[in-house]
Protein backbone atom coordinates (compact mmCIF):
# COMPACT_ATOMS: atom_id res chain seq x y z
CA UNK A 1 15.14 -1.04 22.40
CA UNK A 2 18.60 -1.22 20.52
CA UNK A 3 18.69 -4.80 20.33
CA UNK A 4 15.06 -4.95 19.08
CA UNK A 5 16.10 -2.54 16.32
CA UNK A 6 19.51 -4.54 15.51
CA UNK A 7 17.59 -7.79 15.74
CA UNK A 8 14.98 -6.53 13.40
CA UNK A 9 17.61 -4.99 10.65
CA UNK A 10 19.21 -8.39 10.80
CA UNK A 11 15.93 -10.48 9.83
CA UNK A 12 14.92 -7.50 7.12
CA UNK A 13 18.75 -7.80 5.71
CA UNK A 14 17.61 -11.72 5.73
CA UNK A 15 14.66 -11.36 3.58
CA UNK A 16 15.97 -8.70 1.46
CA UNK A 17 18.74 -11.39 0.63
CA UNK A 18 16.09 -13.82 -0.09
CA UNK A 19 13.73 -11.81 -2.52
CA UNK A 20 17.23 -10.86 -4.30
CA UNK A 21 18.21 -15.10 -4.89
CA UNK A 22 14.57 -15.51 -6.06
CA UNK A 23 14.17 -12.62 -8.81
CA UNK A 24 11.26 -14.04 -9.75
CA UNK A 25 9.19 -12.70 -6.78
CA UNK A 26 10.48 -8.76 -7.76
CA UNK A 27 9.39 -9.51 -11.05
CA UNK A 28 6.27 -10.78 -11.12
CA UNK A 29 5.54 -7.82 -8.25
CA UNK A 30 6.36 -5.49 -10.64
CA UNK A 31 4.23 -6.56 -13.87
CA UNK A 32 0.70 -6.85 -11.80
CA UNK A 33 0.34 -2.47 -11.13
CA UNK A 34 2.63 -2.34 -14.77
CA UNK A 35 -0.60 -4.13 -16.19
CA UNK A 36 -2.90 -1.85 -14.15
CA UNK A 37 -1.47 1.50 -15.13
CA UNK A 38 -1.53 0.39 -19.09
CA UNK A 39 -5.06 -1.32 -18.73
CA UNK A 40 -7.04 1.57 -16.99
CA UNK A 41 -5.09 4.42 -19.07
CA UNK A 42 -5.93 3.15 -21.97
CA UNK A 43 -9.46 0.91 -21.98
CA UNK A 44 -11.11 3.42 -19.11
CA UNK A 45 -9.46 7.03 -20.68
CA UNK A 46 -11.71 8.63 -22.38
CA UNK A 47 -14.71 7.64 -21.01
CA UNK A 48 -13.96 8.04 -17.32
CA UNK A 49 -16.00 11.72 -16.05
CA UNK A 50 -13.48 13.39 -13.81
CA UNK A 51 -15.19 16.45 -12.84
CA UNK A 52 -16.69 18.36 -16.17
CA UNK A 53 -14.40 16.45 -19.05
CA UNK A 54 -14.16 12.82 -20.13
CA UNK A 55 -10.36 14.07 -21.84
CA UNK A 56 -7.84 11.01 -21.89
CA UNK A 57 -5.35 13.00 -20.51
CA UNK A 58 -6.62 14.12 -17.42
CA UNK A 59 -7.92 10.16 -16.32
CA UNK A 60 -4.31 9.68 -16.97
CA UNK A 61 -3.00 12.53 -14.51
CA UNK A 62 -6.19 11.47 -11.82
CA UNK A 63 -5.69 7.39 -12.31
CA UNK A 64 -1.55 7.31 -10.93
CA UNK A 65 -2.28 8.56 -7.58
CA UNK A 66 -4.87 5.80 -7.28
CA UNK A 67 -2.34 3.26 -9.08
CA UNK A 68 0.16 4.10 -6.67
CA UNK A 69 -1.79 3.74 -3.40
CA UNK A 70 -3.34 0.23 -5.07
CA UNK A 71 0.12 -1.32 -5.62
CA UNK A 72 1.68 -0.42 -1.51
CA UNK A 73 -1.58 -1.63 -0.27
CA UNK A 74 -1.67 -5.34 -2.42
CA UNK A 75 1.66 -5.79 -1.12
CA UNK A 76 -0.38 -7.09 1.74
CA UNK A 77 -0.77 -10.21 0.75
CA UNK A 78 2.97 -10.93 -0.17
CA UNK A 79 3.81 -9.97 3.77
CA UNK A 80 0.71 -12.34 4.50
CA UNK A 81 1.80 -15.17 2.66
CA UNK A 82 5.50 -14.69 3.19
CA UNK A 83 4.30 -15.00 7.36
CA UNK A 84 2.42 -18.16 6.63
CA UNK A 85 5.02 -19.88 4.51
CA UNK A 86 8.42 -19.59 7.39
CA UNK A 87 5.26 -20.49 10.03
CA UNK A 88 4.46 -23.53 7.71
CA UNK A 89 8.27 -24.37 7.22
CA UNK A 90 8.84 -23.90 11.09
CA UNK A 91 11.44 -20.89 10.58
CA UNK A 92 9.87 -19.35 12.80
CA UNK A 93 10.28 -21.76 15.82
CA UNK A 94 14.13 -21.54 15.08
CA UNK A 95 13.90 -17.75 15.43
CA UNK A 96 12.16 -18.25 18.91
CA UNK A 97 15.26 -20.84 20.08
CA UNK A 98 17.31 -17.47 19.42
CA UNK A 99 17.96 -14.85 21.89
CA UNK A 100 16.49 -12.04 20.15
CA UNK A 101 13.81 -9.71 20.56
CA UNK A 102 10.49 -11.20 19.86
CA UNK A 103 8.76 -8.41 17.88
CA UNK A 104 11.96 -8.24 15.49
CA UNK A 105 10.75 -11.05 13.08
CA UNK A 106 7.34 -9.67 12.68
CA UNK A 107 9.35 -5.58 11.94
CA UNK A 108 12.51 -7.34 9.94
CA UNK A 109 9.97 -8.93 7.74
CA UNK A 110 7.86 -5.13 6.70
CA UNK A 111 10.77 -3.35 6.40
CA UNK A 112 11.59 -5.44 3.92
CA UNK A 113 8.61 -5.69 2.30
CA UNK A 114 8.37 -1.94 2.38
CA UNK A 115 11.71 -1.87 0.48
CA UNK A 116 10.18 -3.77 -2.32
CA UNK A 117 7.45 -1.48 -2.14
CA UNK A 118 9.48 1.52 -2.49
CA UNK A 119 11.52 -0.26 -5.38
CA UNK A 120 7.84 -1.14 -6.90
CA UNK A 121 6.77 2.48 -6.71
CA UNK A 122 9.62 3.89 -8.46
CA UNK A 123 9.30 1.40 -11.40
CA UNK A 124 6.03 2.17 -11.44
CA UNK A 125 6.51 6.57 -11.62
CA UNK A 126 9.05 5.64 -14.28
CA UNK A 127 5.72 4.24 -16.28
CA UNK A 128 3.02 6.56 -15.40
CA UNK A 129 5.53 9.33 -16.42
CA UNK A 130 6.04 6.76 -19.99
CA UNK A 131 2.29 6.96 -20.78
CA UNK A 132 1.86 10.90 -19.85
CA UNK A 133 1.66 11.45 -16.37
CA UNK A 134 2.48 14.87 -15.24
CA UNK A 135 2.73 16.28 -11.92
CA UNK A 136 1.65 19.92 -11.74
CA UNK A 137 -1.15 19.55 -13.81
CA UNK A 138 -3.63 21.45 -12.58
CA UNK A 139 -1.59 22.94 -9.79
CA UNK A 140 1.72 24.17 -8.69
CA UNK A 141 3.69 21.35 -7.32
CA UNK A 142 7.53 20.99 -6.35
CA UNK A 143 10.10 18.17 -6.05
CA UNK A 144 9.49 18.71 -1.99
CA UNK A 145 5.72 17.63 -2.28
CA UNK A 146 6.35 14.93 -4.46
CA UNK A 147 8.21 13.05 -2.01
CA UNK A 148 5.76 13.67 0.66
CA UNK A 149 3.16 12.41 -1.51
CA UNK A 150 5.71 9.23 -2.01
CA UNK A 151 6.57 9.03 2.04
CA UNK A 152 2.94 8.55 2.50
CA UNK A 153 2.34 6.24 -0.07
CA UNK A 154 5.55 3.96 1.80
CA UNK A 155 3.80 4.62 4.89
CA UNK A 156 0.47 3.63 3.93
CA UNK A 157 2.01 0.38 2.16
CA UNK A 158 3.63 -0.39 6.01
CA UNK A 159 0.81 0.30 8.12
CA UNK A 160 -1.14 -2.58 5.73
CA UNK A 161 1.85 -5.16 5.88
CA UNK A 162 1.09 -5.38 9.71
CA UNK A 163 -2.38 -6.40 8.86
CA UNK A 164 -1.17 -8.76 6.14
CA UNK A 165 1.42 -9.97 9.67
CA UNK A 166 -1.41 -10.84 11.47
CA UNK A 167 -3.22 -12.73 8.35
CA UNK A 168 -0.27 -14.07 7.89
CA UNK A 169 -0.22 -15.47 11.50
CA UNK A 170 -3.39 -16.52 11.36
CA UNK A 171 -4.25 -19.16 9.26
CA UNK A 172 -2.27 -22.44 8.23
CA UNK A 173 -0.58 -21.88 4.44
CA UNK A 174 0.68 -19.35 2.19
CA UNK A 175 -2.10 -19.64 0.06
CA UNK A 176 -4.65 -18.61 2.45
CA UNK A 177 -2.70 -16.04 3.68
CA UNK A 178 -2.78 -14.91 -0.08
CA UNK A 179 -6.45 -15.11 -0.21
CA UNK A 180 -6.99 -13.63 2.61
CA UNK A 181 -4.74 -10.68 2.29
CA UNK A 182 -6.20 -9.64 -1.16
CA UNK A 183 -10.23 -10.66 -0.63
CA UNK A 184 -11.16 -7.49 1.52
CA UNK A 185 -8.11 -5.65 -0.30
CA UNK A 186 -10.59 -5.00 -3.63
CA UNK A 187 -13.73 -3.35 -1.57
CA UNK A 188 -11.32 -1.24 -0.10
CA UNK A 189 -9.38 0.29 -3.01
CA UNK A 190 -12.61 0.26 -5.61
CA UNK A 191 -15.37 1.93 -3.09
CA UNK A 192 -12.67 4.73 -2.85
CA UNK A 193 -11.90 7.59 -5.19
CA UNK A 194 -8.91 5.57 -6.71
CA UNK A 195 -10.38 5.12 -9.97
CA UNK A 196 -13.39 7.01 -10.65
CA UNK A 197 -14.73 10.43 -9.10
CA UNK A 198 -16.89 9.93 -6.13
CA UNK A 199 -19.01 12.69 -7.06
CA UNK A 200 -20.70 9.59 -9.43
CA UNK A 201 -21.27 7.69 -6.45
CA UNK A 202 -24.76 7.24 -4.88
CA UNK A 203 -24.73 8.93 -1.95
CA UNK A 204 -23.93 6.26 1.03
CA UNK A 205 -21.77 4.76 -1.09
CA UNK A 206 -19.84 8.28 -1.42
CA UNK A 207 -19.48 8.99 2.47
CA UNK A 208 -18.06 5.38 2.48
CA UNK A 209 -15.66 6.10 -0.03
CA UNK A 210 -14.55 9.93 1.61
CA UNK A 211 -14.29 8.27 5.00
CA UNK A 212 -11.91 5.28 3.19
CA UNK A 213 -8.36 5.29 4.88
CA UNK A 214 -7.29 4.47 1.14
CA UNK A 215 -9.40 7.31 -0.11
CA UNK A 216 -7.43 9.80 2.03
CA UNK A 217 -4.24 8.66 1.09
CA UNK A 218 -5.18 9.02 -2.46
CA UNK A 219 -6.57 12.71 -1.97
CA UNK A 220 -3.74 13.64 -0.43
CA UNK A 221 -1.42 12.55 -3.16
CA UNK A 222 -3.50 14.30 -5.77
CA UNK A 223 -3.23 17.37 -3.72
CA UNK A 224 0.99 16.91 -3.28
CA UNK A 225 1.03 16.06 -6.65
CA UNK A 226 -1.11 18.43 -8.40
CA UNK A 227 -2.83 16.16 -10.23
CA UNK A 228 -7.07 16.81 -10.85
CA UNK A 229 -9.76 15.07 -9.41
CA UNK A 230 -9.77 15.99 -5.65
CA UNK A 231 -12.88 15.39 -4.28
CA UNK A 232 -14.84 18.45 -3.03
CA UNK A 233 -16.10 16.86 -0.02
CA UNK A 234 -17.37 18.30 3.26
CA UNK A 235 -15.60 14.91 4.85
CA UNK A 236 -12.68 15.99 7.23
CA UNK A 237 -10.44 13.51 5.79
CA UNK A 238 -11.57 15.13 2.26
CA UNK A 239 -10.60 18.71 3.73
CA UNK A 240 -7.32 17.44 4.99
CA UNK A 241 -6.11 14.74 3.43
CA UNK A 242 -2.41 14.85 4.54
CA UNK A 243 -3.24 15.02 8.04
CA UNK A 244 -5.88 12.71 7.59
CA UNK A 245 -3.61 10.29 5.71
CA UNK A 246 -1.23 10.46 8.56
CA UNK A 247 -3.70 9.67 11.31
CA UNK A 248 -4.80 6.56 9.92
CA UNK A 249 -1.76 4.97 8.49
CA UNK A 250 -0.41 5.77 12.32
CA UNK A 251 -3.32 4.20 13.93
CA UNK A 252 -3.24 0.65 11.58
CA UNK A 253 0.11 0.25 12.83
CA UNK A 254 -0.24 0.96 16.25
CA UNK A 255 -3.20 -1.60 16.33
CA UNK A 256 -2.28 -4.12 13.84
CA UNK A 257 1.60 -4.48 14.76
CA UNK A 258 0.62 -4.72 18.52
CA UNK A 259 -2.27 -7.88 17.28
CA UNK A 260 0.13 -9.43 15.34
CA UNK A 261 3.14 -8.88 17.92
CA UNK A 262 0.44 -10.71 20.60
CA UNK A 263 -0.43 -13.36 17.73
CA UNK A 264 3.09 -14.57 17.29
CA UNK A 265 3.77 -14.46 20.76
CA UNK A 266 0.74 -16.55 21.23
CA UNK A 267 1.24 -18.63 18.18
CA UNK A 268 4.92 -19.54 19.40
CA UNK A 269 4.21 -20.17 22.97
């Protein structure tokens, strides 16, 4: 167990030393949910419903919850492709030659993509609180509850890196791996209550949405973050969000990292 942990640190202190020679990859990372957070606050505000009003301002406080849980969960397809690309190169065969734990280059490589993530998400609070975001809005929040709406954010973002892993392990280039970590990404975060109130939906399409590991993630941050727009669902993961969160992001990494941990062992056989 310690020398999967060490072994892992060292191959996340690896990449992290990569992404920082190629700035280009933290920059462009950054501008895609910069673009989203400008775009939907200011074309959708004002005619977005969220409950009773159509007010600008409260779309703005209701979209950043759903902004943040968008941008940890389309960091998918950057663990995906980065996968693909040292399988293409054969990196990962000269890992295998080295006495180290075999799970480690599968872990070093999310932890650092969830340090990107985390870097991402603070860039991105620093412009949700530019355009008028507020925490507290419509309900008493503190700085305690912020972070725990943050921690599961990070922890949503790393359950869905494993399934980018095994994407990423699964097909033969980078750009497939890209492909295929961000096609089934956009049914997932839009038939949720990310960016519109679910209450609007028809009604399958709303017990879809409530039962959405994204959507409970989202409703959970609202809730932490006192923001409006939590759905008034009889759902359980509607009712208890935080819990609900939890679960899931728990379960996708149970499954996913032990796939992806049988994949590569499989794949490097």
């Amino acid at each position: 167990m310690g020398q999967s942990v060490r072994d892992s640190l060292v191959v996340a202190k690896r990449n992290l030393i990569r992404m920082s020679r190629i700035p280009e990859m933290i920059i462009f990372g950054l501008i895609q949910p910069i673009m989203f957070v400008v775009l939907f606050t200011y074309v959708f505000g004002g005619s977005m419903k969220i409950g009773d009003t159509t007010d600008p301002q409260v779309y703005k406080n209701f979209l950043m919850a759903g902004i943040f849980a968008q941008t940890v969960t389309f960091a998918t397809a950057g663990a995906g492709a980065g996968i693909a690309d040292d399988m293409h190169k054969g990196l990962i065969d000269r890992f295998r030659s080295l006495p180290m734990a075999r799970g480690a280059v599968l872990t070093g490589r999310t932890i650092a993509d969830l340090v990107q993530t985390a870097l991402t998400l603070a860039v991105l609070a620093a412009v949700g609180l530019l355009v008028g975001w507020r925490p507290g809005s419509v309900a008493p929040t503190n700085f305690g509850k912020i972070l725990g709406a943050f921690g599961l954010l990070l922890l949503l973002g790393y359950a869905f890196t494993w399934i980018g892993a095994l994407i990423g392990l699964s097909v033969r280039t980078p750009e497939a791996a890209t492909s295929g970590g961000l096609i089934w990404l956009f049914p997932v975060t839009f038939i949720s209550n990310a960016f519109v109130d679910t209450g609007q939906m028809t009604p399958w399409l709303r017990h879809v949405a409530d039962w959405n590991p994204f959507s409970a993630t989202v409703q959970a941050c609202r809730k932490l973050f006192g923001d409006p727009g939590l759905s008034p669902s009889e759902a359980w993961p509607m009712q208890h969000p935080v819990w609900a969160s939890l679960i899931y992001s728990v379960l996708i990494i149970v499954v996913f990292r032990t796939l992806a941990v049988r994949k590569y062992r499989n794949a490097t056989a």
